[in-house]
Protein backbone atom coordinates (compact mmCIF):
# COMPACT_ATOMS: atom_id res chain seq x y z
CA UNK A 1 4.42 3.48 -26.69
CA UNK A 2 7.93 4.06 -26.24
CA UNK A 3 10.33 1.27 -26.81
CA UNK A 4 12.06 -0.61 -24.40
CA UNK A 5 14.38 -3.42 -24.12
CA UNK A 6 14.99 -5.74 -20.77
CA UNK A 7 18.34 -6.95 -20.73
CA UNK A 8 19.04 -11.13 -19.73
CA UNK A 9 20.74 -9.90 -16.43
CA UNK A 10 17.34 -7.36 -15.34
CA UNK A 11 18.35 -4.07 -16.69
CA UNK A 12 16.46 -2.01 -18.25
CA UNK A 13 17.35 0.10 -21.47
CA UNK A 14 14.95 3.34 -21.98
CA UNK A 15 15.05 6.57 -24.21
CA UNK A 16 17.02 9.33 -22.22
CA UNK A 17 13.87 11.30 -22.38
CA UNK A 18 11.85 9.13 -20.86
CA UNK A 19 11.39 8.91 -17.09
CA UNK A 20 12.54 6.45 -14.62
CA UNK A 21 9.85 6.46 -12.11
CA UNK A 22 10.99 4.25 -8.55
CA UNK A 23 7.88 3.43 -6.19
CA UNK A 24 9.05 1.60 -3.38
CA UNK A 25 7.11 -1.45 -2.29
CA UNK A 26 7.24 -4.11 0.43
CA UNK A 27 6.61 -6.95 -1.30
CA UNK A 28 6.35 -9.90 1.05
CA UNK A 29 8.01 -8.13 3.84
CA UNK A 30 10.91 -7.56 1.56
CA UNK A 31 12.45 -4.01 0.45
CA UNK A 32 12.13 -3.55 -2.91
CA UNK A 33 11.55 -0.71 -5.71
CA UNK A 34 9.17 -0.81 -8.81
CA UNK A 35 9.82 1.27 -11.65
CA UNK A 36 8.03 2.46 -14.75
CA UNK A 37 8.80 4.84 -17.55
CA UNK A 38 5.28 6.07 -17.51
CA UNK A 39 3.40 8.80 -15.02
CA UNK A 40 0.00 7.48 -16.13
CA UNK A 41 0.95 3.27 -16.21
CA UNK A 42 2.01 3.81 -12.49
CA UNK A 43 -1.30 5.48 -11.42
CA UNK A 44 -3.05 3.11 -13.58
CA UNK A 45 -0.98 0.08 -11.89
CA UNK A 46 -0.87 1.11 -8.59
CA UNK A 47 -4.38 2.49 -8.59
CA UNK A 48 -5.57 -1.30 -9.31
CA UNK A 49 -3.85 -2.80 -6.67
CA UNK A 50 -5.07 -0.45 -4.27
CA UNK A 51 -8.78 -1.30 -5.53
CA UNK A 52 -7.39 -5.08 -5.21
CA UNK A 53 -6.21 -4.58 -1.97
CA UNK A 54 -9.42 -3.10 -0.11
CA UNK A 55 -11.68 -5.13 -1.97
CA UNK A 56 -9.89 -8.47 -0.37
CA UNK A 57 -10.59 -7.48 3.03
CA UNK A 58 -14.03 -7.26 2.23
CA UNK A 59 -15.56 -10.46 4.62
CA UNK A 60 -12.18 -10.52 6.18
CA UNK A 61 -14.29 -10.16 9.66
CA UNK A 62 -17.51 -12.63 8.55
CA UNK A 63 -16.42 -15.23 11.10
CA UNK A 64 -16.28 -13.33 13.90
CA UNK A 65 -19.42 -13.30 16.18
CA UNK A 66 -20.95 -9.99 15.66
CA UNK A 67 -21.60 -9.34 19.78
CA UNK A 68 -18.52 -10.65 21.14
CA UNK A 69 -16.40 -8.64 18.86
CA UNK A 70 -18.75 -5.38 20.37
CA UNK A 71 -18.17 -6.28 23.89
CA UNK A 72 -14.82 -6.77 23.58
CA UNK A 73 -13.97 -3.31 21.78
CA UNK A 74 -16.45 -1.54 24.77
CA UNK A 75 -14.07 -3.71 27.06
CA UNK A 76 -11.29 -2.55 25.58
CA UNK A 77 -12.35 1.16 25.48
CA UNK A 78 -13.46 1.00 29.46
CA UNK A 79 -9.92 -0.56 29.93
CA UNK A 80 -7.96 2.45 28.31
CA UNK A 81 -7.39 5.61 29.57
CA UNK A 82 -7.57 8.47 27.54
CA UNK A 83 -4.83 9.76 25.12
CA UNK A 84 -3.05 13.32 27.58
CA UNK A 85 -3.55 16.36 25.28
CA UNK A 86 -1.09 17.02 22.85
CA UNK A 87 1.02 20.14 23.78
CA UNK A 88 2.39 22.51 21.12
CA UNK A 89 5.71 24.11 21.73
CA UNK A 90 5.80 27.82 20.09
């Protein structure tokens, strides 16, 4: 593993031939950027999180009453009219 050093004020001090890698992310509705110096700890990272992330909304639904929640999507499809067809300019 290739050393690195984080400076007190948040930088971050790597070997010039490593890569900086920026993946932007909304964390709590705010802007910011995550970096790594690695191709294969970002997928590895980010790859978890998405797991994470689906998993949780696994029961998200469970206390909804199954037949209300039908009828009103059937309501709501009767209610909307259908999407126009999507014209291509050549």
């Amino acid at each position: 593993m290739a050393a690195r050093r984080v400076a007190r004020d948040g930088g971050l001090t790597i070997r010039p031939d490593q890569p900086l890698i920026g993946i932007p992310d909304d964390l709590i509705g705010e802007g910011t950027v995550r970096y790594f110096t690695s191709e294969e700890v970002a997928d590895e990272v980010l790859s978890e999180e998405s797991l994470e992330e689906a998993l949780s909304l696994a029961g998200v639904w469970s206390d909804l009453d199954l037949e209300e929640m039908l009828s009103e999507l059937n309501r709501i499809r009767h209610e909307s009219g259908p999407t126009p067809p999507i014209e291509f300019e050549e």
